[in-house]
PDB file of N, CA and C in Angstrom:
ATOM      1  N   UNK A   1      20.043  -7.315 -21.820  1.00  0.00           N
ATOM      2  CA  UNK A   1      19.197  -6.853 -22.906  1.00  0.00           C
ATOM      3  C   UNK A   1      17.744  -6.882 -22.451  1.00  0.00           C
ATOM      4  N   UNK A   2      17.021  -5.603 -22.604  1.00  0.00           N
ATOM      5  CA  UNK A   2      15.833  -5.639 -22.502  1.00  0.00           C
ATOM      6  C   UNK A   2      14.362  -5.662 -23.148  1.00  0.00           C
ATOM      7  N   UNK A   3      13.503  -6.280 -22.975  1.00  0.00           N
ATOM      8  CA  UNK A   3      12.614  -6.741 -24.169  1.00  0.00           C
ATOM      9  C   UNK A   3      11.571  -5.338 -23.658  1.00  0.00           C
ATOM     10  N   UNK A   4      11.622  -3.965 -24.569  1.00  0.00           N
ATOM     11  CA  UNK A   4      11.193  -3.189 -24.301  1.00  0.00           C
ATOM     12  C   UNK A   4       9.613  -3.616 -25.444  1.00  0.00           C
ATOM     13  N   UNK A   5       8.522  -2.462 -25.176  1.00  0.00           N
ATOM     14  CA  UNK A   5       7.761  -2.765 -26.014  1.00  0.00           C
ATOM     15  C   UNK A   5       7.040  -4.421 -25.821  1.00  0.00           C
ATOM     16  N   UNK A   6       7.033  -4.723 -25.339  1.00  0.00           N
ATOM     17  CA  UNK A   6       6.554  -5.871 -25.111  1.00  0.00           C
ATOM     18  C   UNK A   6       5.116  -6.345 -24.227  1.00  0.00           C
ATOM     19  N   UNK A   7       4.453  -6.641 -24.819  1.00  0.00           N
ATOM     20  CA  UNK A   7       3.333  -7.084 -23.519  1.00  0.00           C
ATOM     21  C   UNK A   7       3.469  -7.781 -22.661  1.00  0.00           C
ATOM     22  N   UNK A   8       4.007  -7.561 -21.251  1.00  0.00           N
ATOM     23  CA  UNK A   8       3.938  -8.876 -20.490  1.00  0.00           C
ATOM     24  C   UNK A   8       2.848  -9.421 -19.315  1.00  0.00           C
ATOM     25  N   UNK A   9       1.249  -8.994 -19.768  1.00  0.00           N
ATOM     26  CA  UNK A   9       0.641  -9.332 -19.602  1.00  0.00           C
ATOM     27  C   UNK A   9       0.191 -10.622 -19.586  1.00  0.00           C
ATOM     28  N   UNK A  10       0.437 -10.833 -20.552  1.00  0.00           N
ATOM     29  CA  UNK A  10       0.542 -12.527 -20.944  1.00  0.00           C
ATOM     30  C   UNK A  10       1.655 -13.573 -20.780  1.00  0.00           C
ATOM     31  N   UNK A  11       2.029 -13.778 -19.704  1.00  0.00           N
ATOM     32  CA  UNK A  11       3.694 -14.975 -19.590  1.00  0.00           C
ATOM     33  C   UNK A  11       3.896 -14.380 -18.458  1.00  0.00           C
ATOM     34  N   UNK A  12       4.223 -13.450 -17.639  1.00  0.00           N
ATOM     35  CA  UNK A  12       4.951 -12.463 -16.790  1.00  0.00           C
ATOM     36  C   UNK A  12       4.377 -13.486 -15.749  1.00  0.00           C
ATOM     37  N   UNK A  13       5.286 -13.700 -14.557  1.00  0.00           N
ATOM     38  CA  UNK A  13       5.398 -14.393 -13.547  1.00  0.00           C
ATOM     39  C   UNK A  13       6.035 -13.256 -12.904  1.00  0.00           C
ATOM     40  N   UNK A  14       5.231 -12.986 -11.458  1.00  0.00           N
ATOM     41  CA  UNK A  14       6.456 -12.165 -10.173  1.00  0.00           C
ATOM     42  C   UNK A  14       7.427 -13.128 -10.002  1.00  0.00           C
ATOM     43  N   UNK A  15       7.295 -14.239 -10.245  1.00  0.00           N
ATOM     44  CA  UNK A  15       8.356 -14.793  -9.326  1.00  0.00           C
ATOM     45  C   UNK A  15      10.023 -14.938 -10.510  1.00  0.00           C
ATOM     46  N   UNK A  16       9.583 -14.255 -11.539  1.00  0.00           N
ATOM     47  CA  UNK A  16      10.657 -13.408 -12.071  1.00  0.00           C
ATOM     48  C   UNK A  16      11.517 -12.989 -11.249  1.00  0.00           C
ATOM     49  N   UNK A  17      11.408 -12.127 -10.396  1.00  0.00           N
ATOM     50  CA  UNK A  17      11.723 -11.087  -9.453  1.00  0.00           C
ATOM     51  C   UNK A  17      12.115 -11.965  -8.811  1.00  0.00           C
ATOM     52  N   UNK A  18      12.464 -12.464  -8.002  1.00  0.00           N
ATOM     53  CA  UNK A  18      12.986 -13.479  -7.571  1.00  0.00           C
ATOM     54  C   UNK A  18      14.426 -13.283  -7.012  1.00  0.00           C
ATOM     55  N   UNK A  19      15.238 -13.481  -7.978  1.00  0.00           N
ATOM     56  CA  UNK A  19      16.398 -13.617  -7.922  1.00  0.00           C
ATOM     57  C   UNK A  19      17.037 -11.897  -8.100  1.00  0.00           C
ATOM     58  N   UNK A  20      16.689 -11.024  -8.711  1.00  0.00           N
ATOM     59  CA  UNK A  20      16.812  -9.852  -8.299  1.00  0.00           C
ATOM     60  C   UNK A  20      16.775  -8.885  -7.234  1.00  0.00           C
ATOM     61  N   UNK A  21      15.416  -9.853  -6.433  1.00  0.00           N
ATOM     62  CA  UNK A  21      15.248  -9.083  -5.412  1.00  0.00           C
ATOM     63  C   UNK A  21      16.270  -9.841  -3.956  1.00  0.00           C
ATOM     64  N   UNK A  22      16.635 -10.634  -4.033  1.00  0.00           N
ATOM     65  CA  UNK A  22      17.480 -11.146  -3.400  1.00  0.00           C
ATOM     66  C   UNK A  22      18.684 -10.602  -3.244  1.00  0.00           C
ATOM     67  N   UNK A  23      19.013 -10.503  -4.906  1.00  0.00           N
ATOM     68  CA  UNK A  23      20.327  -9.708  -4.797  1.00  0.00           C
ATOM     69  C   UNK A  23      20.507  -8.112  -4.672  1.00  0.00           C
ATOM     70  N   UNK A  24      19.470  -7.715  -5.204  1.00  0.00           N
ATOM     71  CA  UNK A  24      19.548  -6.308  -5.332  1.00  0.00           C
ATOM     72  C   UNK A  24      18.957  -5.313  -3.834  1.00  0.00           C
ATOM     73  N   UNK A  25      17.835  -6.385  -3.275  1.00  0.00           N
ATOM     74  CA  UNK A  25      17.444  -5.679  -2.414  1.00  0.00           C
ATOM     75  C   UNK A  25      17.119  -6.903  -1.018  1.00  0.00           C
ATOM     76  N   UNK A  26      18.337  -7.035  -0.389  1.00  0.00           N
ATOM     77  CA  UNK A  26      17.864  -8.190   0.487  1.00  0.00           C
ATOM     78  C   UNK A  26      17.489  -7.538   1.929  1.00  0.00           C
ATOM     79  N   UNK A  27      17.106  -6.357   2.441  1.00  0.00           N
ATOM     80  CA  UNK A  27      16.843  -5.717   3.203  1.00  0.00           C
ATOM     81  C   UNK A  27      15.275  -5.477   2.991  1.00  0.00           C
ATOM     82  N   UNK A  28      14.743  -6.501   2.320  1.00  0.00           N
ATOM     83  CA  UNK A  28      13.215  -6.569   1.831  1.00  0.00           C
ATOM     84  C   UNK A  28      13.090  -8.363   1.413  1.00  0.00           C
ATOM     85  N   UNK A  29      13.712  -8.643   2.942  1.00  0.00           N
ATOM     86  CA  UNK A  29      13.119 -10.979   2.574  1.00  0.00           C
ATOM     87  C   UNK A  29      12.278 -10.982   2.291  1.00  0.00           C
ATOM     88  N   UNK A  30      11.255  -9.918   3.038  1.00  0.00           N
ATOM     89  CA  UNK A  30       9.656 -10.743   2.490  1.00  0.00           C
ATOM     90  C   UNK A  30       8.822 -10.852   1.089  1.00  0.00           C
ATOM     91  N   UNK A  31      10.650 -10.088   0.500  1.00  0.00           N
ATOM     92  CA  UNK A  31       8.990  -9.153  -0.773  1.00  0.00           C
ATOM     93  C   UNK A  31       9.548 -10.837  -1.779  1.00  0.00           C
ATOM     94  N   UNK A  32      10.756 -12.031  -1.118  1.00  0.00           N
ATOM     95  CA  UNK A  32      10.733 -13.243  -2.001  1.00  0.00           C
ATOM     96  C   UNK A  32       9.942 -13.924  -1.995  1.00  0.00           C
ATOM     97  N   UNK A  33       8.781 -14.116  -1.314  1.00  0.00           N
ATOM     98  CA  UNK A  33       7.803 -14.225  -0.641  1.00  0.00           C
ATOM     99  C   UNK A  33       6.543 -14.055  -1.119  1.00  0.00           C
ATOM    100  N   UNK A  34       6.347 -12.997  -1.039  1.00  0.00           N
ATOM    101  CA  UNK A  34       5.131 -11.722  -1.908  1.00  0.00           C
ATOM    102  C   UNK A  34       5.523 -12.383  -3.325  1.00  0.00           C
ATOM    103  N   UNK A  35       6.615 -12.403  -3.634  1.00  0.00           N
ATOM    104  CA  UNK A  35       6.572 -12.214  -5.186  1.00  0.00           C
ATOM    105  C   UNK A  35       5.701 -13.777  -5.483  1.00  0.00           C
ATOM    106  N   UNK A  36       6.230 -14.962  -4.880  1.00  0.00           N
ATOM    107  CA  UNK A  36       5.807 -16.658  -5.162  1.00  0.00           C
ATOM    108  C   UNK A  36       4.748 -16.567  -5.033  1.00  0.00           C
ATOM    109  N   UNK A  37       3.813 -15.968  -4.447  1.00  0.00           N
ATOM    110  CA  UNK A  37       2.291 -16.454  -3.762  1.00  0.00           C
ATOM    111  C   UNK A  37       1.875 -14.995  -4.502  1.00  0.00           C
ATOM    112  N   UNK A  38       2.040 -14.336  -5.511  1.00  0.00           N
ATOM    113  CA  UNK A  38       1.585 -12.977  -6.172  1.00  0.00           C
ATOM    114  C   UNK A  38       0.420 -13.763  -7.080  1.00  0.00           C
ATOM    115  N   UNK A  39      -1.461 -13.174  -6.981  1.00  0.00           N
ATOM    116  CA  UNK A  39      -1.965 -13.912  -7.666  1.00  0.00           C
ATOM    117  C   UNK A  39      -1.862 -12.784  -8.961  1.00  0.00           C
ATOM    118  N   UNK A  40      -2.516 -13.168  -9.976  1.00  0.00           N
ATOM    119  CA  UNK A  40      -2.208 -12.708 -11.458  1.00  0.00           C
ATOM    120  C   UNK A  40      -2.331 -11.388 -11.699  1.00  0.00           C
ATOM    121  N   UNK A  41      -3.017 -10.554 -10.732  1.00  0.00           N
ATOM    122  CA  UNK A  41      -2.663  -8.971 -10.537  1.00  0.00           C
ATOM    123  C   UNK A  41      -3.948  -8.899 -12.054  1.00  0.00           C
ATOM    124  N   UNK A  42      -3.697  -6.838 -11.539  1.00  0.00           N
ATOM    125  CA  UNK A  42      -4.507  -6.770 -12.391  1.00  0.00           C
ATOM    126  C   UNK A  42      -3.703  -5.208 -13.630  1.00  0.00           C
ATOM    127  N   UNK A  43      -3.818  -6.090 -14.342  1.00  0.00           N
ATOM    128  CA  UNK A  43      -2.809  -5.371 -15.506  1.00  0.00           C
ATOM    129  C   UNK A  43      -3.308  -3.631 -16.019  1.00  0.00           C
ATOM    130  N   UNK A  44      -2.746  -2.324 -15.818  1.00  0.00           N
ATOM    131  CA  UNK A  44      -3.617  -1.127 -15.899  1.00  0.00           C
ATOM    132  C   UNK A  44      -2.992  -0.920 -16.754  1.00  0.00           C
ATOM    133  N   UNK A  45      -2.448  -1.086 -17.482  1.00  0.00           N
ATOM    134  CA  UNK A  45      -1.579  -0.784 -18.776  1.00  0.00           C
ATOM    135  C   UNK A  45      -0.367  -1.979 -19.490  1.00  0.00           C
ATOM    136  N   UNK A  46      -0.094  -1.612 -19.946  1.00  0.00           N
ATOM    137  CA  UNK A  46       1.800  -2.628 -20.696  1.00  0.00           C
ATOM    138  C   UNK A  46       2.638  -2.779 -19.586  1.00  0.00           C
ATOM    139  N   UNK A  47       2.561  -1.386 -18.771  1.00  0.00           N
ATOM    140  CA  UNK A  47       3.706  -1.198 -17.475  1.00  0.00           C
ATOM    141  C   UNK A  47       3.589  -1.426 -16.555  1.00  0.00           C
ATOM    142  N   UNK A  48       2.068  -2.147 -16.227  1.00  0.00           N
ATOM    143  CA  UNK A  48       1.701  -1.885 -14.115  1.00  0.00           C
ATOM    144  C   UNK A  48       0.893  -2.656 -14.353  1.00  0.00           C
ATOM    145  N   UNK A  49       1.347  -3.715 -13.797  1.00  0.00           N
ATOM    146  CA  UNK A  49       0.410  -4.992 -13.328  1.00  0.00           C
ATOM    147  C   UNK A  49       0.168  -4.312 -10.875  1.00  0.00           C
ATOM    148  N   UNK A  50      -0.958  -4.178 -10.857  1.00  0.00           N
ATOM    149  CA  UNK A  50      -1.269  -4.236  -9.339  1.00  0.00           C
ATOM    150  C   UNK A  50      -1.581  -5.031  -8.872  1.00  0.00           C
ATOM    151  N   UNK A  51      -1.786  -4.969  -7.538  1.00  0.00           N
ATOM    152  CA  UNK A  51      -1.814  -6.382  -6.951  1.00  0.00           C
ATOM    153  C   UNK A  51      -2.999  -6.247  -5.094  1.00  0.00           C
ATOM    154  N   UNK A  52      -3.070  -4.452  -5.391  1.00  0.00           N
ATOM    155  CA  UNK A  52      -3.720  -4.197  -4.375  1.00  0.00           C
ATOM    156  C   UNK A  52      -5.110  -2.993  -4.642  1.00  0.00           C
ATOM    157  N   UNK A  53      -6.283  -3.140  -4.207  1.00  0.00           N
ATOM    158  CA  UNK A  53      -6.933  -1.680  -5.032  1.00  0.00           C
ATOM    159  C   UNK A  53      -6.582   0.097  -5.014  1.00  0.00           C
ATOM    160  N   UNK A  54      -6.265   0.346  -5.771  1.00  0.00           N
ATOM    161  CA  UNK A  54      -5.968   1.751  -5.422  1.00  0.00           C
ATOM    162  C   UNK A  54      -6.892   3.017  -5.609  1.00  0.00           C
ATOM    163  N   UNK A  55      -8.132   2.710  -5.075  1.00  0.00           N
ATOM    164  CA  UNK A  55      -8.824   3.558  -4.778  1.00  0.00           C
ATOM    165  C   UNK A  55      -8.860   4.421  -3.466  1.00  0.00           C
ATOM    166  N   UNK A  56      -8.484   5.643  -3.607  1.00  0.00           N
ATOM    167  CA  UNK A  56      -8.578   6.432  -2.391  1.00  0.00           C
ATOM    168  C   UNK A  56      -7.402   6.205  -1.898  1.00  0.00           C
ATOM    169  N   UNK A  57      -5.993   6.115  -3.036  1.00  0.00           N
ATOM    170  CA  UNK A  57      -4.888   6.084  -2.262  1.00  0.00           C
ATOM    171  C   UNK A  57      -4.017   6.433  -0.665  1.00  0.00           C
ATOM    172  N   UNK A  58      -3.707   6.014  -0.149  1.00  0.00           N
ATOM    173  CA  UNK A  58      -3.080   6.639   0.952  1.00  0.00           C
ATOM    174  C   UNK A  58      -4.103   7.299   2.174  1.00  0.00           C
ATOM    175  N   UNK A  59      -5.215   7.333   1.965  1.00  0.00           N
ATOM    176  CA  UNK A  59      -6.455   7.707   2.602  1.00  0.00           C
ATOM    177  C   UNK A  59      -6.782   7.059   3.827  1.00  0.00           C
ATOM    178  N   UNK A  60      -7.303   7.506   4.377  1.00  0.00           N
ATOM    179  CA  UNK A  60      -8.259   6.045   6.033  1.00  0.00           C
ATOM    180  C   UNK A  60      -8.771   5.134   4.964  1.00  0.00           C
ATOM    181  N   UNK A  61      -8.642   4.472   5.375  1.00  0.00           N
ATOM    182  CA  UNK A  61      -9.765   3.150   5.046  1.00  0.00           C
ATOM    183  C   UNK A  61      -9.097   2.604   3.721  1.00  0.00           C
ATOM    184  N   UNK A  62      -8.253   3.151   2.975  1.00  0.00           N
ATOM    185  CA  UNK A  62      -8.031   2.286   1.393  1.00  0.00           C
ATOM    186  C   UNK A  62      -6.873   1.177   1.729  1.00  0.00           C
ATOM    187  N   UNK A  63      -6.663   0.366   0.999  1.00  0.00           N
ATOM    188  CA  UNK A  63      -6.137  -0.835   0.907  1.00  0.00           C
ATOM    189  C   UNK A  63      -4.615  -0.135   0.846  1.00  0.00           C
ATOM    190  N   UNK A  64      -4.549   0.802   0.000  1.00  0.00           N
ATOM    191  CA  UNK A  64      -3.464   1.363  -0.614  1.00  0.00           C
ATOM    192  C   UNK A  64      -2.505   2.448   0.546  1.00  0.00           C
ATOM    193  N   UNK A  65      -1.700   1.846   0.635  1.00  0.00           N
ATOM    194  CA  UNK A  65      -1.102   2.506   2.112  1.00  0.00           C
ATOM    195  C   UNK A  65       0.341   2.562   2.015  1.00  0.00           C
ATOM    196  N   UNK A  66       0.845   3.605   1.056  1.00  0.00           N
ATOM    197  CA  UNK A  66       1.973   3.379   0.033  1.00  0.00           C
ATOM    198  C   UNK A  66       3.216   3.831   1.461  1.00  0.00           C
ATOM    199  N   UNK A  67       4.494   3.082   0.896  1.00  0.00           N
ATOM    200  CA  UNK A  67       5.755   3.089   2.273  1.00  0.00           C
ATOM    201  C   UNK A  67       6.611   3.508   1.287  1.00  0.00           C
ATOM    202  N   UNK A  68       7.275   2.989   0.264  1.00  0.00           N
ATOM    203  CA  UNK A  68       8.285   2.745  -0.169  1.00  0.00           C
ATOM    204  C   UNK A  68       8.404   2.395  -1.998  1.00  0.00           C
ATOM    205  N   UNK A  69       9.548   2.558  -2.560  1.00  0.00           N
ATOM    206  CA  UNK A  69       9.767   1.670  -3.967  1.00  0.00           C
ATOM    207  C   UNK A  69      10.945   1.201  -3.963  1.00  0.00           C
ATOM    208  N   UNK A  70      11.003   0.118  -4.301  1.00  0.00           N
ATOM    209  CA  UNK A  70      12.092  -0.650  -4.537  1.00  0.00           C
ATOM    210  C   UNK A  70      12.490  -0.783  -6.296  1.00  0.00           C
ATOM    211  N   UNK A  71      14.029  -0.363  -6.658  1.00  0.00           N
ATOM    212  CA  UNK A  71      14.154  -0.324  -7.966  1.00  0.00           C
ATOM    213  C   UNK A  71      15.201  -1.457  -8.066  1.00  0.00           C
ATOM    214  N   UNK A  72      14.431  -2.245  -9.340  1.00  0.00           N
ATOM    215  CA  UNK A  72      15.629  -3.367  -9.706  1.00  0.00           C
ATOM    216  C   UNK A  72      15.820  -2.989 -11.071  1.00  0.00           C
ATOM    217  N   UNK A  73      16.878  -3.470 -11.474  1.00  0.00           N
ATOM    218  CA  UNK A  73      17.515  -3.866 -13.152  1.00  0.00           C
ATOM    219  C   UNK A  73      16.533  -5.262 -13.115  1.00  0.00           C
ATOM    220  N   UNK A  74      16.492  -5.785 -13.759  1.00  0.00           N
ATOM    221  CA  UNK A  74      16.480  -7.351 -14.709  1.00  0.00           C
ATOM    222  C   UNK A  74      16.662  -7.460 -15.697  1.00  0.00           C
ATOM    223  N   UNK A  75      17.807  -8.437 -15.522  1.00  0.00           N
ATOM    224  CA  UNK A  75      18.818  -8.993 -17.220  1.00  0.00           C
ATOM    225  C   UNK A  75      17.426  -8.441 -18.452  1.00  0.00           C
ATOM    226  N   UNK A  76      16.487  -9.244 -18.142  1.00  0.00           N
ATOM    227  CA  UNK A  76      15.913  -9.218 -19.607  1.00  0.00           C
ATOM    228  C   UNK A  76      14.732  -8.066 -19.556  1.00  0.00           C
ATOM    229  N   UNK A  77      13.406  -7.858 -18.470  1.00  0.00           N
ATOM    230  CA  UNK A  77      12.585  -7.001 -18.114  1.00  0.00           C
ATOM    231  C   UNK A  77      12.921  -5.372 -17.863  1.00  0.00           C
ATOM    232  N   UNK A  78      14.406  -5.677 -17.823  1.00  0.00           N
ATOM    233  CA  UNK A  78      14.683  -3.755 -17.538  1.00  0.00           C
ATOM    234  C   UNK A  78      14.836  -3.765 -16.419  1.00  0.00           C
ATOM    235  N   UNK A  79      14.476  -2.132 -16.193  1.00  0.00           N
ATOM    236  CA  UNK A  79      13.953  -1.246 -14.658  1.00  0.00           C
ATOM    237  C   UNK A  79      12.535  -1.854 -14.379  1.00  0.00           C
ATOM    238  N   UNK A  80      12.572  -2.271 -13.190  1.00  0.00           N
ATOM    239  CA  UNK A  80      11.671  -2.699 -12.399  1.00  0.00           C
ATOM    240  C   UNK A  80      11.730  -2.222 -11.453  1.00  0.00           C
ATOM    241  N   UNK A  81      10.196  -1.317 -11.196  1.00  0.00           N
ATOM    242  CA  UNK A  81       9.590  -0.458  -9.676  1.00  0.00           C
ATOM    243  C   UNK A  81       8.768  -1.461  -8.841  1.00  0.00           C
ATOM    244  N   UNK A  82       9.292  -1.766  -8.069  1.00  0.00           N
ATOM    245  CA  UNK A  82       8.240  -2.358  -6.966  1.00  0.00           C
ATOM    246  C   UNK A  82       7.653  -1.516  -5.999  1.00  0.00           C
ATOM    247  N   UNK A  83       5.930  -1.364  -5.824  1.00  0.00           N
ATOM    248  CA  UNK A  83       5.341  -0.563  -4.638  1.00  0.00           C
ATOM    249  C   UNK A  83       5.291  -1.291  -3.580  1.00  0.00           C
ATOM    250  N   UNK A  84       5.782  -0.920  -2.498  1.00  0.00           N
ATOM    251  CA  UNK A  84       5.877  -1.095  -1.048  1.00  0.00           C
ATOM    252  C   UNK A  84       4.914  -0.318  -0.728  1.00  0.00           C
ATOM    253  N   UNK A  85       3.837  -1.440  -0.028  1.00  0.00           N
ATOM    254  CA  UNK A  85       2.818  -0.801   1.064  1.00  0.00           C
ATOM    255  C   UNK A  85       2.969  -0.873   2.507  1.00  0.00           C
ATOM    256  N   UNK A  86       2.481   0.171   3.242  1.00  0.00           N
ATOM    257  CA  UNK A  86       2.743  -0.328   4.799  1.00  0.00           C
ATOM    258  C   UNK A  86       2.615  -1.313   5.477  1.00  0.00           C
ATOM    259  N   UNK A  87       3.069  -2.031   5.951  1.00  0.00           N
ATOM    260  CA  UNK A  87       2.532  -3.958   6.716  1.00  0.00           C
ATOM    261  C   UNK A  87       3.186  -4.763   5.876  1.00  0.00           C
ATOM    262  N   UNK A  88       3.820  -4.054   4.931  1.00  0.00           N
ATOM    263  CA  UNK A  88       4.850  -5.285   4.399  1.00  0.00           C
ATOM    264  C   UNK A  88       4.063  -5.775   3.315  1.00  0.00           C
ATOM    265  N   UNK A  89       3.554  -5.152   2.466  1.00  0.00           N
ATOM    266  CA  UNK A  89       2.929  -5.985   1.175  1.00  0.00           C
ATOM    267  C   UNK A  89       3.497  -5.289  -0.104  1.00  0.00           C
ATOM    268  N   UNK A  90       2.879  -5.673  -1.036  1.00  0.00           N
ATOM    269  CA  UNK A  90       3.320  -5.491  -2.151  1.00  0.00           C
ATOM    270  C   UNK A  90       1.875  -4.990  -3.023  1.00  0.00           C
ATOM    271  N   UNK A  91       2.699  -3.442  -3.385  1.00  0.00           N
ATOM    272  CA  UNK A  91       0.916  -3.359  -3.924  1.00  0.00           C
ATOM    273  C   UNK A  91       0.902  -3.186  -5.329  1.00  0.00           C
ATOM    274  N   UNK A  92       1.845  -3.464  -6.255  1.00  0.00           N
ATOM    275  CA  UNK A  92       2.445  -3.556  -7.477  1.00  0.00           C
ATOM    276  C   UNK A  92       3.312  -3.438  -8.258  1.00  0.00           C
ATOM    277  N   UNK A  93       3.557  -3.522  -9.669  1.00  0.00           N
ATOM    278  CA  UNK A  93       5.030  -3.574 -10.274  1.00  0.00           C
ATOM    279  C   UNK A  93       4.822  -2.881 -11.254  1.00  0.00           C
ATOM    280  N   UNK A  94       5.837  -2.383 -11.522  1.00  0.00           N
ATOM    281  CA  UNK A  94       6.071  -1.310 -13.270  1.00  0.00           C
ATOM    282  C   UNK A  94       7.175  -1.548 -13.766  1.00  0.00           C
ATOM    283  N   UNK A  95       7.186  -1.600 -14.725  1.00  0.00           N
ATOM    284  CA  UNK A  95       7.961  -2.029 -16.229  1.00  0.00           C
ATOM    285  C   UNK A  95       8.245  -0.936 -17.084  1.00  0.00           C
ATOM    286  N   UNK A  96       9.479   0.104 -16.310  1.00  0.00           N
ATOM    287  CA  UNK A  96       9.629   1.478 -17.020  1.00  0.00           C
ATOM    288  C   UNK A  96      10.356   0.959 -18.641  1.00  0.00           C
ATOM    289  N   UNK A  97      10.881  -0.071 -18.892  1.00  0.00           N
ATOM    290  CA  UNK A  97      10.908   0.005 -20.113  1.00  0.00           C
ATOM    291  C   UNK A  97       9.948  -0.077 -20.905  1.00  0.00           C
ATOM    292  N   UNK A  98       8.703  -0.305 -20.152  1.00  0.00           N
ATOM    293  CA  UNK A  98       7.595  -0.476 -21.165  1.00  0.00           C
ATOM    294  C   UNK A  98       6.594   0.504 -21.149  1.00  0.00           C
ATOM    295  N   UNK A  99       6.922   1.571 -20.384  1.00  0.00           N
ATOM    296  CA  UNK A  99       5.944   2.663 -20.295  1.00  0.00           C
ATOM    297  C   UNK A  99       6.430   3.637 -21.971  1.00  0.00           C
ATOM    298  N   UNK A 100       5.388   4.209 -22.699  1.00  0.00           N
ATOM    299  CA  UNK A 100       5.546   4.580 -24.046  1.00  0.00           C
ATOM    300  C   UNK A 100       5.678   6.177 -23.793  1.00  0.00           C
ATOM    301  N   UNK A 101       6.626   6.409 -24.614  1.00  0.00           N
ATOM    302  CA  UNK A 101       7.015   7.340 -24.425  1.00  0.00           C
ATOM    303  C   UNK A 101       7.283   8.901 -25.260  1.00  0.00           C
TER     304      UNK A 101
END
Protein backbone atom coordinates (compact mmCIF):
# COMPACT_ATOMS: atom_id res chain seq x y z
CA UNK A 1 0.00 0.00 0.00
CA UNK A 2 1.09 3.29 -0.99
CA UNK A 3 0.94 6.58 0.88
CA UNK A 4 0.24 8.61 -2.29
CA UNK A 5 -0.33 12.40 -1.83
CA UNK A 6 1.77 12.72 0.89
CA UNK A 7 4.59 15.10 1.78
CA UNK A 8 7.65 13.36 2.40
CA UNK A 9 9.64 16.14 2.81
CA UNK A 10 9.39 16.02 6.27
CA UNK A 11 10.31 12.22 7.85
CA UNK A 12 11.70 10.73 4.45
CA UNK A 13 15.05 9.06 5.15
CA UNK A 14 17.10 7.54 1.84
CA UNK A 15 18.02 5.03 3.86
CA UNK A 16 14.41 3.87 3.28
CA UNK A 17 15.75 2.56 0.14
CA UNK A 18 17.74 0.42 1.65
CA UNK A 19 16.37 -2.73 1.61
CA UNK A 20 14.81 -2.33 -1.84
CA UNK A 21 17.69 -1.51 -3.39
CA UNK A 22 19.39 -4.55 -2.31
CA UNK A 23 16.80 -6.58 -3.44
CA UNK A 24 15.58 -5.08 -6.39
CA UNK A 25 18.70 -3.78 -7.77
CA UNK A 26 21.91 -5.44 -6.41
CA UNK A 27 23.97 -4.77 -9.55
CA UNK A 28 24.14 -1.12 -7.99
CA UNK A 29 26.12 -2.05 -4.08
CA UNK A 30 27.09 1.29 -3.98
CA UNK A 31 23.89 3.11 -4.33
CA UNK A 32 23.42 1.05 -0.23
CA UNK A 33 25.87 3.26 0.49
CA UNK A 34 24.85 6.59 -1.21
CA UNK A 35 21.58 6.04 0.22
CA UNK A 36 23.13 5.94 4.45
CA UNK A 37 25.46 8.91 4.09
CA UNK A 38 22.51 10.88 1.69
CA UNK A 39 22.57 14.47 3.37
CA UNK A 40 18.87 15.97 3.52
CA UNK A 41 18.77 16.83 -0.26
CA UNK A 42 17.04 19.48 -1.55
CA UNK A 43 13.29 18.99 -1.98
CA UNK A 44 11.96 20.64 -5.76
CA UNK A 45 8.61 19.58 -5.30
CA UNK A 46 6.33 16.58 -3.22
CA UNK A 47 8.21 14.16 -5.79
CA UNK A 48 12.08 15.00 -6.10
CA UNK A 49 14.11 15.43 -3.33
CA UNK A 50 18.02 16.05 -5.22
CA UNK A 51 20.98 15.51 -3.96
CA UNK A 52 23.27 17.00 -6.70
CA UNK A 53 22.98 20.68 -8.57
CA UNK A 54 21.32 20.50 -11.75
CA UNK A 55 22.29 23.35 -13.42
CA UNK A 56 23.53 22.99 -16.93
CA UNK A 57 22.57 19.41 -16.96
CA UNK A 58 24.73 16.92 -18.71
CA UNK A 59 26.99 19.84 -19.97
CA UNK A 60 31.14 20.29 -19.40
CA UNK A 61 31.57 21.45 -16.22
CA UNK A 62 27.97 20.67 -14.34
CA UNK A 63 27.83 18.44 -11.41
CA UNK A 64 24.97 16.74 -13.20
CA UNK A 65 26.34 13.97 -15.38
CA UNK A 66 23.23 11.80 -15.77
CA UNK A 67 24.12 7.56 -16.57
CA UNK A 68 21.21 5.79 -15.65
CA UNK A 69 17.62 5.24 -13.50
CA UNK A 70 17.04 2.78 -11.33
CA UNK A 71 13.19 1.84 -10.67
CA UNK A 72 12.03 0.37 -7.36
CA UNK A 73 8.47 -0.55 -5.91
CA UNK A 74 8.41 0.21 -2.03
CA UNK A 75 5.87 -1.60 0.15
CA UNK A 76 4.71 1.75 1.40
CA UNK A 77 6.48 4.89 -0.89
CA UNK A 78 5.39 3.35 -4.31
CA UNK A 79 7.49 3.70 -7.56
CA UNK A 80 10.68 4.97 -6.75
CA UNK A 81 13.15 6.59 -9.59
CA UNK A 82 16.58 6.77 -8.59
CA UNK A 83 19.08 9.19 -10.80
CA UNK A 84 22.30 7.60 -11.54
CA UNK A 85 25.10 9.96 -12.26
CA UNK A 86 28.36 9.08 -13.94
CA UNK A 87 31.21 8.09 -11.15
CA UNK A 88 28.76 6.30 -9.33
CA UNK A 89 26.67 8.87 -7.44
CA UNK A 90 23.40 9.51 -6.83
CA UNK A 91 21.95 12.66 -8.04
CA UNK A 92 18.32 12.16 -6.80
CA UNK A 93 14.97 10.49 -6.07
CA UNK A 94 11.28 10.74 -7.29
CA UNK A 95 8.22 9.65 -5.79
CA UNK A 96 5.95 8.93 -8.97
CA UNK A 97 3.18 8.31 -6.66
CA UNK A 98 3.43 11.64 -5.58
CA UNK A 99 3.83 13.53 -8.67
CA UNK A 100 0.02 15.29 -9.19
CA UNK A 101 -1.59 14.52 -11.78
Amino acid sequence: MTESNVDLSEGFEPEMLVAAVQEQAPEFPWLTEALRNCPAGDWSSRAYVGYVSRVKPNQPGSEWQFETNVILCHETLGMVVLDVLKGGRLGGIEFVDQIDG
